[in-house]
Protein backbone atom coordinates (compact mmCIF):
# COMPACT_ATOMS: atom_id res chain seq x y z
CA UNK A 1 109.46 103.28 78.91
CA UNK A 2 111.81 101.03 77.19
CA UNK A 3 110.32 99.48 74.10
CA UNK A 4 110.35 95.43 73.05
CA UNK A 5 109.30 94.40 69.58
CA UNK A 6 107.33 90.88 69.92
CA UNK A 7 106.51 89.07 66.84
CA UNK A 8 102.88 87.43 67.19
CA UNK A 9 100.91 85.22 64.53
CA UNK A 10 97.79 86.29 63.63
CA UNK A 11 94.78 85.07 65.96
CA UNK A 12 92.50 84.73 62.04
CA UNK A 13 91.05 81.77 62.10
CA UNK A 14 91.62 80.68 65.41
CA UNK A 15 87.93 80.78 66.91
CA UNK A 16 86.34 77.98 64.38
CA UNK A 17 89.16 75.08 65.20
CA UNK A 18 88.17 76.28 68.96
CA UNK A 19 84.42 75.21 68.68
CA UNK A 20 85.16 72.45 66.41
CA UNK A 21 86.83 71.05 69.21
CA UNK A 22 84.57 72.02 71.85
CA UNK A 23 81.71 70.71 69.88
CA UNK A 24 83.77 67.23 69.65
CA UNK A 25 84.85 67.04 73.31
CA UNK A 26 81.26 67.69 74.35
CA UNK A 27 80.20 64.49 71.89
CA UNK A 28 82.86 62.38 73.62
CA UNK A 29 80.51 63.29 76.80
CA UNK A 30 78.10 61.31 75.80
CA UNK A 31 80.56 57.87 75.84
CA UNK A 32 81.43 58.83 79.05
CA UNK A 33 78.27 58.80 80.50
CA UNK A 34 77.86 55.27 79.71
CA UNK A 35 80.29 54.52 82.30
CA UNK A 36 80.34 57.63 84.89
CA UNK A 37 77.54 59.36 84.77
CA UNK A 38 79.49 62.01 87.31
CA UNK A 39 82.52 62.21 85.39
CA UNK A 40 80.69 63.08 82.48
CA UNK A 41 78.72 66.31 83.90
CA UNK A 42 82.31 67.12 85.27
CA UNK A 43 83.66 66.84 81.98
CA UNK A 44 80.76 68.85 80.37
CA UNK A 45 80.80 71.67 82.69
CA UNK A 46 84.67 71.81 82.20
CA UNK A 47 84.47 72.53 78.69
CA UNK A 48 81.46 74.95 79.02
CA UNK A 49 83.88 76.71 81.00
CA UNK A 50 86.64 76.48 78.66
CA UNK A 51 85.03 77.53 75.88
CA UNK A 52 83.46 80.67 77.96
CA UNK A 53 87.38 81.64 79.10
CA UNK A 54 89.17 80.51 76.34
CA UNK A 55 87.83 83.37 73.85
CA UNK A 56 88.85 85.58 76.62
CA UNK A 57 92.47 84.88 76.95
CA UNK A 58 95.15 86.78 75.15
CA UNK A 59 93.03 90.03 74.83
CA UNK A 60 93.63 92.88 77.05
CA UNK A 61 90.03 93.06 78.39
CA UNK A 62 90.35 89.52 78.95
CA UNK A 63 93.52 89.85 81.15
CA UNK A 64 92.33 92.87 83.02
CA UNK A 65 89.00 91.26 84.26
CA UNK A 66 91.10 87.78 85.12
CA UNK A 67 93.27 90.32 87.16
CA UNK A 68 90.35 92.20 88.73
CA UNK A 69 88.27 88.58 89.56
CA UNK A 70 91.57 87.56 91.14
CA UNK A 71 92.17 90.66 93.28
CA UNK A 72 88.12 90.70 94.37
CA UNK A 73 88.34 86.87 95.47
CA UNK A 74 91.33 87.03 97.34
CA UNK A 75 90.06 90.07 98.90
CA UNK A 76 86.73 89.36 99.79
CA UNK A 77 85.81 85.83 98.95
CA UNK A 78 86.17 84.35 103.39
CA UNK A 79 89.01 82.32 103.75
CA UNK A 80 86.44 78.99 104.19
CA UNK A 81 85.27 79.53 101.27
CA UNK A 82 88.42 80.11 99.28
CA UNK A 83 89.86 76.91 100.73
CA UNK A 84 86.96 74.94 100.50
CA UNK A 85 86.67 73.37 97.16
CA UNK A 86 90.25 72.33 95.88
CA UNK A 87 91.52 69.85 93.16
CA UNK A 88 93.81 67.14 95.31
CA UNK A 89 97.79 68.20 94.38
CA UNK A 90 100.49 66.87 96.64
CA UNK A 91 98.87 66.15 99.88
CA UNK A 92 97.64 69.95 99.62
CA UNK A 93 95.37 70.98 96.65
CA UNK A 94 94.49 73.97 93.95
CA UNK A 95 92.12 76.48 95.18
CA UNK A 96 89.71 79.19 93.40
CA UNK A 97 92.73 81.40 93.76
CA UNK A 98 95.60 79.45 92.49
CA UNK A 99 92.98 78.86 89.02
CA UNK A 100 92.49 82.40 88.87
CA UNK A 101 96.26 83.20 88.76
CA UNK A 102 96.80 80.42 86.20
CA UNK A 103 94.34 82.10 84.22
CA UNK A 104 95.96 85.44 84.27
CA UNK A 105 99.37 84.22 83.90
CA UNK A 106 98.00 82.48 80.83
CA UNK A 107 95.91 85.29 79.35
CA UNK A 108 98.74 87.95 79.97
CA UNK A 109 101.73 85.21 78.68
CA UNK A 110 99.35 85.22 75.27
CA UNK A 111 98.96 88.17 74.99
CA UNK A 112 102.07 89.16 75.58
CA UNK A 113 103.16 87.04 72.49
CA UNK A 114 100.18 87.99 70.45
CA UNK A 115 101.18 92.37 70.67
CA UNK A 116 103.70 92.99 68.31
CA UNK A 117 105.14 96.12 69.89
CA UNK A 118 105.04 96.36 74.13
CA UNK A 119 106.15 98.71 76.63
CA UNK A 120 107.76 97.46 79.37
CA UNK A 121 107.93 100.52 82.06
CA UNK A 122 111.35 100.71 83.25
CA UNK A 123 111.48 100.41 86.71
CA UNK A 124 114.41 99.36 89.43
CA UNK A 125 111.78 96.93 90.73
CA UNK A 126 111.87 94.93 87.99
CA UNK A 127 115.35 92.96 88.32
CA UNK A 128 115.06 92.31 92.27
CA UNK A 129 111.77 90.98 91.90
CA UNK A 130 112.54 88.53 88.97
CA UNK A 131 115.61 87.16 91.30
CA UNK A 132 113.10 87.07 94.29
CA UNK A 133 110.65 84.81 92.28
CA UNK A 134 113.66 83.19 90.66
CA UNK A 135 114.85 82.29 94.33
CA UNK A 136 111.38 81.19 95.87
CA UNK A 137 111.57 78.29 92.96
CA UNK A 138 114.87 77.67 94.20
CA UNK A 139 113.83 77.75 98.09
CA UNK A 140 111.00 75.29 96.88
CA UNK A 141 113.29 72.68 95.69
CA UNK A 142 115.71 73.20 98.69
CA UNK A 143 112.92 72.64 100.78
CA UNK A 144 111.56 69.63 99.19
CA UNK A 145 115.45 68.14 98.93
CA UNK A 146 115.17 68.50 102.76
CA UNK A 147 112.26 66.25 103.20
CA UNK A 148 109.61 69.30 103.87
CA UNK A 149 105.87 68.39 103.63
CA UNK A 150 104.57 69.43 100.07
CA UNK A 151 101.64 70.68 101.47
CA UNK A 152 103.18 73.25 103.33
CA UNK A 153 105.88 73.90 100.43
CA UNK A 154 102.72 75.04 98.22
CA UNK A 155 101.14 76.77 100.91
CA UNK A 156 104.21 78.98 101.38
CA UNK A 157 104.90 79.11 97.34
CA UNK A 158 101.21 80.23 96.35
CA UNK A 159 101.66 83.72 99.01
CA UNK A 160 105.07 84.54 97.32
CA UNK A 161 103.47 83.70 93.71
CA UNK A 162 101.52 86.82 93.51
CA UNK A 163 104.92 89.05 93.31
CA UNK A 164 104.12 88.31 89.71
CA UNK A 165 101.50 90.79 89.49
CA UNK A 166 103.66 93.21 89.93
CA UNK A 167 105.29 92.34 86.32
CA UNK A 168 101.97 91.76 84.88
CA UNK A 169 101.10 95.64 85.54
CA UNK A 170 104.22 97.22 84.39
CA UNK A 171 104.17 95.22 81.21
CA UNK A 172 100.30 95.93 80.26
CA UNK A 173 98.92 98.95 82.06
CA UNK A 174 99.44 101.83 80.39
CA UNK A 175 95.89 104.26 80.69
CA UNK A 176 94.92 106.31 83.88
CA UNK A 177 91.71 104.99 83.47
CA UNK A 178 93.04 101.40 83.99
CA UNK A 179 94.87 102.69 87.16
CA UNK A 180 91.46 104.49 88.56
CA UNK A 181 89.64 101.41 87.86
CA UNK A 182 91.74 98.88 89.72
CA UNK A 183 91.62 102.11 92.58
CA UNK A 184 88.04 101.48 92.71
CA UNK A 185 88.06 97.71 92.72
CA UNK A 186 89.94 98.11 95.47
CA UNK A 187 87.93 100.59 97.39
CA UNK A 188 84.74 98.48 96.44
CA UNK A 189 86.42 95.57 98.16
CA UNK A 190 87.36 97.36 101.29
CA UNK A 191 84.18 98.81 101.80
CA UNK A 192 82.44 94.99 100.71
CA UNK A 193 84.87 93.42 103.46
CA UNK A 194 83.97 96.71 106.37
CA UNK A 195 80.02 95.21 105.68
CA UNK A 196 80.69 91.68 105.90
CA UNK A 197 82.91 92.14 108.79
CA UNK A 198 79.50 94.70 110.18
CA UNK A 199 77.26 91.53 109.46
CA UNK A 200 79.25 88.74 111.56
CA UNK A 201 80.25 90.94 114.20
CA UNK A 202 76.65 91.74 114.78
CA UNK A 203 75.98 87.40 114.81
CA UNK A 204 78.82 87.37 117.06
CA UNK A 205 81.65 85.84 115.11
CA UNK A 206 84.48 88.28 116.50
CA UNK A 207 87.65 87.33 118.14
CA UNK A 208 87.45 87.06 121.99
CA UNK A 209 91.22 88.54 122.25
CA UNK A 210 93.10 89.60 125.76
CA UNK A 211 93.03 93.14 127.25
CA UNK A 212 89.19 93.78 126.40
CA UNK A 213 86.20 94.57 128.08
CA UNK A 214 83.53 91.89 128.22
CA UNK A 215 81.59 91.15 125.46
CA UNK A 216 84.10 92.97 123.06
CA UNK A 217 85.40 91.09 120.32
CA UNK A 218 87.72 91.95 117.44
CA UNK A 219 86.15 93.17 113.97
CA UNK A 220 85.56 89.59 112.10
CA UNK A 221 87.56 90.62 108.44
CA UNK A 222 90.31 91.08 106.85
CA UNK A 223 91.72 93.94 108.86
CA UNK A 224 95.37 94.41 107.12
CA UNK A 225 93.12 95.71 103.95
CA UNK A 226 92.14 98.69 106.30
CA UNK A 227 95.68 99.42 107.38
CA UNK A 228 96.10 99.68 103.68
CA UNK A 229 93.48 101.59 102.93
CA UNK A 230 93.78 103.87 105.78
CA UNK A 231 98.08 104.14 104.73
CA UNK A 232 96.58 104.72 101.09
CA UNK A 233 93.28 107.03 101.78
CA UNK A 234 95.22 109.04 104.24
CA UNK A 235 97.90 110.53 102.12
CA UNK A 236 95.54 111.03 99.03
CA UNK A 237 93.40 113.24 101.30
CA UNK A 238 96.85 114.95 102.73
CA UNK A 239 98.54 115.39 99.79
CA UNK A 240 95.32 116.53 97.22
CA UNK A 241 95.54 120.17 95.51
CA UNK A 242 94.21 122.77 98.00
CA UNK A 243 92.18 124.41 94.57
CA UNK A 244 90.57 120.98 93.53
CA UNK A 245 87.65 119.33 95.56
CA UNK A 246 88.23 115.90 97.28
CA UNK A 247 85.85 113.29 96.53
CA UNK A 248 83.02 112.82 98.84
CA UNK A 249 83.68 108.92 98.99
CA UNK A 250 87.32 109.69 100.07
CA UNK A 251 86.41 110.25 103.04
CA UNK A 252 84.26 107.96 103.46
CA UNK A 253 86.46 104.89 102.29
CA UNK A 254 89.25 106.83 104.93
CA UNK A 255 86.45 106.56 108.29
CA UNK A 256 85.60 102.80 107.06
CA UNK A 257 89.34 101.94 107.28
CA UNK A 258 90.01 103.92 109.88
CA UNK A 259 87.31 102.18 112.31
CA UNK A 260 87.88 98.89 110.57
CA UNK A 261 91.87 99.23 112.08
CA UNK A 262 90.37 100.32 115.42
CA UNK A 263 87.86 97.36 115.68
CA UNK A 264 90.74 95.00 115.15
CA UNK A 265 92.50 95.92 118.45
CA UNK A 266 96.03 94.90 116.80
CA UNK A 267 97.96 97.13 118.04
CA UNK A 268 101.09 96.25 116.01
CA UNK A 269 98.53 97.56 112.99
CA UNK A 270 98.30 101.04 115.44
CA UNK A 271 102.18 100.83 115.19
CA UNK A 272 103.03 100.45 111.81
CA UNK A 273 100.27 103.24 110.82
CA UNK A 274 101.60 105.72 113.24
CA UNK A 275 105.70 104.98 111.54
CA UNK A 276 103.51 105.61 107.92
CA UNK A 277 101.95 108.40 109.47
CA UNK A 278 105.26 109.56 110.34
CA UNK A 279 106.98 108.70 107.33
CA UNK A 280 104.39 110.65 105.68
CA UNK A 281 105.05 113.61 108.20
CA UNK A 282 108.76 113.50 106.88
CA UNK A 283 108.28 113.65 102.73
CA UNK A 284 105.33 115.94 102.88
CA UNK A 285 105.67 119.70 102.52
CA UNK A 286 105.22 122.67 105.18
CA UNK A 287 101.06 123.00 104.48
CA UNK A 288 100.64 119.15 104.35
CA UNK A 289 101.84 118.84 107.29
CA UNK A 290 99.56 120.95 109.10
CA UNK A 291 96.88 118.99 107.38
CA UNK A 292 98.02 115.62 108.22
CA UNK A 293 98.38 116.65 112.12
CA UNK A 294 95.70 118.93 112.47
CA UNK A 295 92.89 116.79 110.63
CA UNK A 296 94.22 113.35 111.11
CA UNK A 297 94.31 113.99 115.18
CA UNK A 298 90.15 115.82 114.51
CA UNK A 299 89.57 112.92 112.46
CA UNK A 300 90.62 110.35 115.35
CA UNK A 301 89.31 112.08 118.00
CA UNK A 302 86.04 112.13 116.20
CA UNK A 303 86.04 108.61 115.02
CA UNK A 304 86.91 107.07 118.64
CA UNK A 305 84.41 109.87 120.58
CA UNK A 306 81.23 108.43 118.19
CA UNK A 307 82.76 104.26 119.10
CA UNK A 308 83.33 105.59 122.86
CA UNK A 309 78.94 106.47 122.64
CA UNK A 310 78.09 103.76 120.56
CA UNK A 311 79.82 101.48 123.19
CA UNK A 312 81.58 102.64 126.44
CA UNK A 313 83.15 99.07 126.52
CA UNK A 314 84.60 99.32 123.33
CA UNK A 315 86.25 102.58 123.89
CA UNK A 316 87.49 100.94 127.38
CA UNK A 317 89.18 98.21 125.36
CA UNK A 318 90.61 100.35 123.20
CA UNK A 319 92.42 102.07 125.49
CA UNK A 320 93.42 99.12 127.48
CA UNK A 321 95.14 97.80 124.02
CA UNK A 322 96.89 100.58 123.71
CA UNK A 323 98.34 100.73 126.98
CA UNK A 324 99.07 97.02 126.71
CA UNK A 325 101.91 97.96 124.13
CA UNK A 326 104.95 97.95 126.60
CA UNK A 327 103.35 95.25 128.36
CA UNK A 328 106.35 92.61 127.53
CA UNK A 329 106.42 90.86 131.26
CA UNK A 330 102.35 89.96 131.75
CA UNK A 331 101.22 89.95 128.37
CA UNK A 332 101.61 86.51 126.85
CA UNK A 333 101.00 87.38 123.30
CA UNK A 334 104.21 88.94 123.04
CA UNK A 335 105.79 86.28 125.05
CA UNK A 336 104.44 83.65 123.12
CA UNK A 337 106.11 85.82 119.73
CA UNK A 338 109.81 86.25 121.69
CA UNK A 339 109.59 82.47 122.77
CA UNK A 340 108.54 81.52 118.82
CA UNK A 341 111.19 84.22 117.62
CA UNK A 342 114.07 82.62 120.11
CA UNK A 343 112.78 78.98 118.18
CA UNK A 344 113.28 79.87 114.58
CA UNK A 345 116.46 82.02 115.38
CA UNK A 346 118.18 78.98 116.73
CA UNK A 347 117.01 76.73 113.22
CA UNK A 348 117.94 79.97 111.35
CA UNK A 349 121.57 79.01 112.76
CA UNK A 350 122.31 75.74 110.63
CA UNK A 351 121.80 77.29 107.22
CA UNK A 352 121.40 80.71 107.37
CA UNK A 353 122.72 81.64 103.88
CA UNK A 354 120.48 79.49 101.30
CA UNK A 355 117.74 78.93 104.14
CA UNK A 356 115.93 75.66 105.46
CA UNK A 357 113.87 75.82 102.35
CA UNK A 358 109.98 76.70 101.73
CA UNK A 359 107.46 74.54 103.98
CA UNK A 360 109.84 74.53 106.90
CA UNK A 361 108.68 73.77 110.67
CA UNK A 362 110.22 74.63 113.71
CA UNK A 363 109.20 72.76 117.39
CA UNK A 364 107.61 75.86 119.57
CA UNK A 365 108.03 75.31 123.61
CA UNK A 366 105.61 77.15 125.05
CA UNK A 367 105.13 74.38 128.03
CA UNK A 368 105.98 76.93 130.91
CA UNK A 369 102.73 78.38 130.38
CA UNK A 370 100.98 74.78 130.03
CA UNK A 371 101.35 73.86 126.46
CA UNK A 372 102.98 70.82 125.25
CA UNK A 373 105.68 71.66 122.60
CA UNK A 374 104.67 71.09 119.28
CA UNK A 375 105.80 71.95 115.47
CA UNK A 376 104.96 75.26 113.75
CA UNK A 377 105.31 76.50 110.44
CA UNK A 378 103.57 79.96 110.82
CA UNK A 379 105.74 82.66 112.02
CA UNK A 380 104.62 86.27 113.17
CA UNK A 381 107.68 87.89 112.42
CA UNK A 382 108.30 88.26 108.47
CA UNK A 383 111.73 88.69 107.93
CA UNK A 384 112.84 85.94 110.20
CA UNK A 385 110.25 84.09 107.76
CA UNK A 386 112.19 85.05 104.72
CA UNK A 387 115.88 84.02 106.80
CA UNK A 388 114.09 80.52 107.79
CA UNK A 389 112.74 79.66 104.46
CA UNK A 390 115.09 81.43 102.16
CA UNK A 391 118.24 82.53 103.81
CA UNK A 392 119.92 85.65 103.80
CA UNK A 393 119.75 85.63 100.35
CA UNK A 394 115.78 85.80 100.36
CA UNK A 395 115.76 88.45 102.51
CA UNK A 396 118.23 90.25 100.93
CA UNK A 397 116.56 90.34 97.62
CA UNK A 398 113.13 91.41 99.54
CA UNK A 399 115.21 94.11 101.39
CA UNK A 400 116.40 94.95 97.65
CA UNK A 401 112.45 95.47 96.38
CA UNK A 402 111.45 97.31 98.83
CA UNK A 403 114.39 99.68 99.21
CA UNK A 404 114.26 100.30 95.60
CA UNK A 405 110.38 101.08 95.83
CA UNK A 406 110.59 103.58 98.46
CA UNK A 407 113.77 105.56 96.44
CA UNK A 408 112.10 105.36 93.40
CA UNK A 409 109.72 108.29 93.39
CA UNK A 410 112.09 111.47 94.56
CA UNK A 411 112.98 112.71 90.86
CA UNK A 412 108.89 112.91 90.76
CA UNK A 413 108.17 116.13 93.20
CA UNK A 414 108.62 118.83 90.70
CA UNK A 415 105.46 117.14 88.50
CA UNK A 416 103.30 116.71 92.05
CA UNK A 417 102.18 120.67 91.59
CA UNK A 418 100.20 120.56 88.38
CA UNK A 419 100.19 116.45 88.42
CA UNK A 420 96.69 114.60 88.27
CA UNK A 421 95.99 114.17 92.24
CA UNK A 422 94.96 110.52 91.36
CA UNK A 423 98.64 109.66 90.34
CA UNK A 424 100.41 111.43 93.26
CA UNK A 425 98.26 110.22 95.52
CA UNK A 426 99.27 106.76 94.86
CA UNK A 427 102.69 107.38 93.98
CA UNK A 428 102.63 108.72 97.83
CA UNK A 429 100.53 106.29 99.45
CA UNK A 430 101.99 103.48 97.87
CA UNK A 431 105.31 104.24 99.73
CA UNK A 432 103.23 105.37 103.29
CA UNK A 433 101.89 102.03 102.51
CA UNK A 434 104.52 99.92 102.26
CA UNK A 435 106.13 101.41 105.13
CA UNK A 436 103.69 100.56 107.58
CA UNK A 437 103.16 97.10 106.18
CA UNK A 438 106.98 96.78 106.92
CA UNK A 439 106.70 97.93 110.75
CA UNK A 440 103.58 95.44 111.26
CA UNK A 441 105.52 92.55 109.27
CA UNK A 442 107.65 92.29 112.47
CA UNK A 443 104.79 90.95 114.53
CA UNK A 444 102.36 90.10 111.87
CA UNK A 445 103.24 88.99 108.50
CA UNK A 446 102.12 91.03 105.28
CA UNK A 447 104.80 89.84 102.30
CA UNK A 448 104.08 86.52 102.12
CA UNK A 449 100.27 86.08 102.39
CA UNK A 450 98.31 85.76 99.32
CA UNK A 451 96.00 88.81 99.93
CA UNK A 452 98.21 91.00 100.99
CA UNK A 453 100.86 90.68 98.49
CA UNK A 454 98.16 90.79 95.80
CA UNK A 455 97.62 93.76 96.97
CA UNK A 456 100.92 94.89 97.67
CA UNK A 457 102.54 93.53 94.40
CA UNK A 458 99.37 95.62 91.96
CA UNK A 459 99.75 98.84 93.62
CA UNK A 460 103.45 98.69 93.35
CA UNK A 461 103.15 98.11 89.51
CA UNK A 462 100.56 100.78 89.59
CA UNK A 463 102.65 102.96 91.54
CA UNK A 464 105.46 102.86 88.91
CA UNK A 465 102.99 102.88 85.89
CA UNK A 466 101.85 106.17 87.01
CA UNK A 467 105.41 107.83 88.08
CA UNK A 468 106.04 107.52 84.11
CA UNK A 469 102.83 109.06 83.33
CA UNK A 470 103.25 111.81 85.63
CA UNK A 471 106.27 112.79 84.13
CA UNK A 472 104.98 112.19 80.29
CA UNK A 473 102.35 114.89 81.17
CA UNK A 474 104.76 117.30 82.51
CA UNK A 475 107.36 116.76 79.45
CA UNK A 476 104.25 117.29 77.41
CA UNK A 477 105.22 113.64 75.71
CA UNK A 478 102.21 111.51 76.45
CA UNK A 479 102.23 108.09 74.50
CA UNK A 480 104.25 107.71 71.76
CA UNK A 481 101.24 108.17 67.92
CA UNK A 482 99.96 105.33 67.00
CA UNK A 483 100.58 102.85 69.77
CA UNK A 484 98.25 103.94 72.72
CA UNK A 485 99.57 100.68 75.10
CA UNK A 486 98.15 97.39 75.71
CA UNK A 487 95.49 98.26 77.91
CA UNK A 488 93.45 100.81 77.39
C-alpha cells in the first residue's frame, strides 16, 4: 500500500451550525406554505432528509452503508421502479440511483479530506481506470458537440459512472470483515432477485423468447447477476482448502445461480460461463481440476434432471436453446445482431479514433424481415459500443483495465495454500468472472450497464484489496500500529 498524508480540519463544532440551519430552513417552511402549500411539504421533507444524511457523510460507516444501499438498489430495486420517480435534467432526469451515487461520492470525497493519513492500495488498475473515466467526460462533450440527444448522453454516462466504485474501494476498504460483508450483500441480493424472479414467473411475467416449448418463458430477473454469481460461487467451491469445511449456503447461493442462468435460456450467458469455466480449468491446479469437472458436470446433471421432472417442457427448451447456438441461417436473433453489428461498423468508419461520442444512434434496417428501418442507440455487442461511442481510444483504455485485472493476481499463488479461503476465492473468481462477462459482452452488454458494472467495478476493488491482504498475512506484516485503515 502506498501511503498519502491528507490534512483535514477538525469536524468539532460542526453538528450545532448544522441544526441551527436546519431548524431555520424548516421556519422558512412555514412562508412557503402561504403560497404553495406542495412546495412547502417538498421542501420540509427535503431537509428532514438532509439533516438524517448529512450527519452521516464523511464517516466511514456512513460511506459504507451509502455504498451498500447503492449496490442493493441497483441490484434488486425492478428497473420500473428505479426509473420511475426522477427529478427532470436535460430532457432525461435523476433517478434513485444517480442520488445514491452522489451521496457516496460525497460521503467518501469528505471523508477522504477529513482522514489525515490514507492508504491508497496500489494497484495497476488504478491509472487505466482514471483515463477511462477521464475519457467518458470527454466522449460526453464530443457527443453533445455532435448534436446527440442529452437524454441518451446521460443514459450512456450514468452506466460508465459506476467505474468509480472501483476507486472508492481501494482507497477505503481495508478489513476482511468489510470484504465478507459486501460478499454477503451481494449473495443476499442474488438470492432476493432468484425469489422475486420465483414470484413473477409463477404470475406469468416471463419472456415468451424463440426456440421454446409452449408455455415456457424466460426467468423474469436480472439474470447476468447469476452468471456472476455462478462465475464467483463456482471457483470459491473449486478452489476452497480440502481440510476446511465449505459453507452450507455456498452451495446453496451456487444451485440458485446456477438454475437462475438456466431459466434465462441466453445462451450467450451458457457461453461465456463455459470460456470461465475453462479459464478456470487452465489456472487451477491438478486436484482442482478434478473437482471442477467431476462435481461441476454431477452438479449440472443434477440441477437440469430435477428442472427436466419439475417440467418436461422446460427441459425440452433447454435443449432446443442449446442446439440453437450454430443456428446463424434460421435463427433471427442472431441475424438481427450481424445486421445491427454490419450498421454500427459502417458509422464506426467516419471517426473511429475519438468515437461518435456518448448518446450516439445508428439507423437499423431490418426491413427484409418486415420492419421499417428505424434509429437505435442500444447495441448487443460491447466493444463495438465502446468503438461507436468512444473510439479506439475507449476501447483501448477498457482493453487496458481489464488486461491489467486478469495479470494482476499471478505473484499471489504461493500465499493461496495457507491464505484465508474467503480472499482466494475472490481473488479467483473475480478473474473467472470477468472473463465470462467478457465472452457474453459480445452479444450482450455487461461494461456499460449500471448494475453490472456496480458490480463489476466493487468486486474488482475488492479483488485487489484482498491480494494485499493475502500477502500481508503471509509476510507476517498485517497493518501498519496505530493506523488500522479507514474502514473497519
Amino acid at each position: 500500500m502506498k501511503r498519502l498524508e491528507v490534512s483535514g480540519e477538525c469536524r468539532a463544532g460542526f453538528a450545532s451550525p448544522f441544526w441551527i440551519a436546519v431548524f431555520v430552513l424548516q421556519a422558512g417552511v412555514f412562508v412557503v406554505a402561504t403560497r404553495s402549500v406542495g412546495v412547502a411539504v417538498a421542501m420540509a421533507a427535503a431537509i428532514g432528509v438532509a439533516a438524517l444524511l448529512v450527519p452521516w457523510i464523511g464517516t466511514p460507516r456512513g460511506t459504507l452503508v451509502f455504498g451498500v444501499v447503492l449496490l442493493v438498489t441497483a441490484l434488486v430495486l425492478p428497473g420500473d421502479m428505479a426509473l420511475k420517480y426522477r427529478i427532470p435534467v436535460g430532457g432525461g432526469g435523476i433517478f434513485i440511483v444517480d442520488v445514491l451515487l452522489m451521496l457516496l461520492v460525497l460521503s467518501w470525497s469528505v471523508q477522504l479530506l477529513l482522514t489525515r493519513s490514507i492508504e491508497i492500495v496500489h494497484s495497476p488498475l488504478t491509472v487505466p481506470v482514471i483515463l477511462f473515466l477521464v475519457w467518458v467526460m470527454i466522449a460526453a462533450v464530443i457527443g453533445q458537440l455532435r448534436g446527440n440527444d442529452i437524454k441518451v448522453i446521460l443514459q450512456d454516462a450514468r452506466g460508465l459512472a459506476y467505474y468509480v466504485l472501483f476507486l472508492w474501494i481501494i482507497t477505503l476498504v481495508r478489513s476482511k470483515d468489510v470484504i465478507k460483508l459486501v460478499l454477503r450483500v451481494l449473495g443476499v441480493c442474488l438470492v432476493t432477485d432468484f425469489v422475486i424472479g420465483a414470484l413473477l414467473a409463477l404470475q406469468g411475467q416471463g419472456e415468451r423468447i424463440n426456440f421454446v416449448e409452449e408455455g415456457v418463458s424466460r426467468f423474469p430477473a436480472p439474470n447476468e447477476v447469476f452468471v456472476m454469481g455462478t462465475a464467483m460461487l463456482a471457483t470459491m467451491v473449486v478452489v476452497w482448502p480440502s481440510g476446511r469445511r465449505r459453507p452450507w449456503y455456498l452451495w446453496l447461493l451456487l444451485v440458485a445461480s446456477l438454475v437462475g442462468v438456466l431459466l434465462a435460456l441466453v445462451r450467450g450467458y451458457w457461453i461465456g460461463l463455459g470460456a470461465g469455466m475453462a479459464f478456470l480449468f487452465v489456472i487451477t491446479r491438478a486436484g482442482q481440476r478434478v473437482r471442477l469437472v467431476v462435481g461441476g458436470l454431477g452438479l449440472l446433471l443434477t440441477v437440469v434432471v430435477a428442472l427436466a421432472a419439475f417440467s418436461p417442457a422446460l427441459f425440452e427448451s433447454l435443449v432446443t436453446r442449446a442446439l440453437a447456438i450454430g443456428a446463424y441461417a434460421s435463427d433471427t436473433s442472431i441475424q438481427y445482431r450481424l445486421i445491427e453489428n454490419r450498421a454500427v461498423e459502417q458509422q464506426i468508419g467516419r471517426h473511429p479514433v475519438f468515437g461518435n461520442g456518448l448518446g450516439t444512434g445508428y439507423l437499423f434496417d431490418f426491413s427484409r424481415y418486415g420492419v421499417k428501418p428505424f434509429v437505435k442507440v442500444y447495441i448487443h455487442n460491447n466493444y463495438l459500443w465502446f468503438v461507436q461511442r468512444m473510439g479506439v481510444l475507449g476501447l483501448g483504455l477498457f482493453a487496458w483495465m481489464m488486461a491489467a485485472f486478469l495479470f494482476s493476481w499471478r505473484d499471489l499463488r504461493p500465499s493461496f495454500t495457507s491464505g484465508d479461503p474467503w480472499l482466494v476465492g475472490l481473488i479467483m473468481g473475480s478473474r473467472v468472472m470477468v472473463v465470462s462477462l467478457l465472452v457474453v459482452s459480445i452479444s450482450s452488454p455487461q461494461f456499460n450497464v449500471k448494475g453490472q458494472v456496480a458490480v463489476t467495478a466493487v468486486i474488482m476493488g475488492l479483488a485487489e484489496v484482498a491480494g494485499v491482504l493475502l500477502r500481508e498475512e503471509s509476510d507476517g506484516a498485517g497493518v501498519p500500529a496505530g493506523n488500522p485503515g479507514p474502514i473497519v
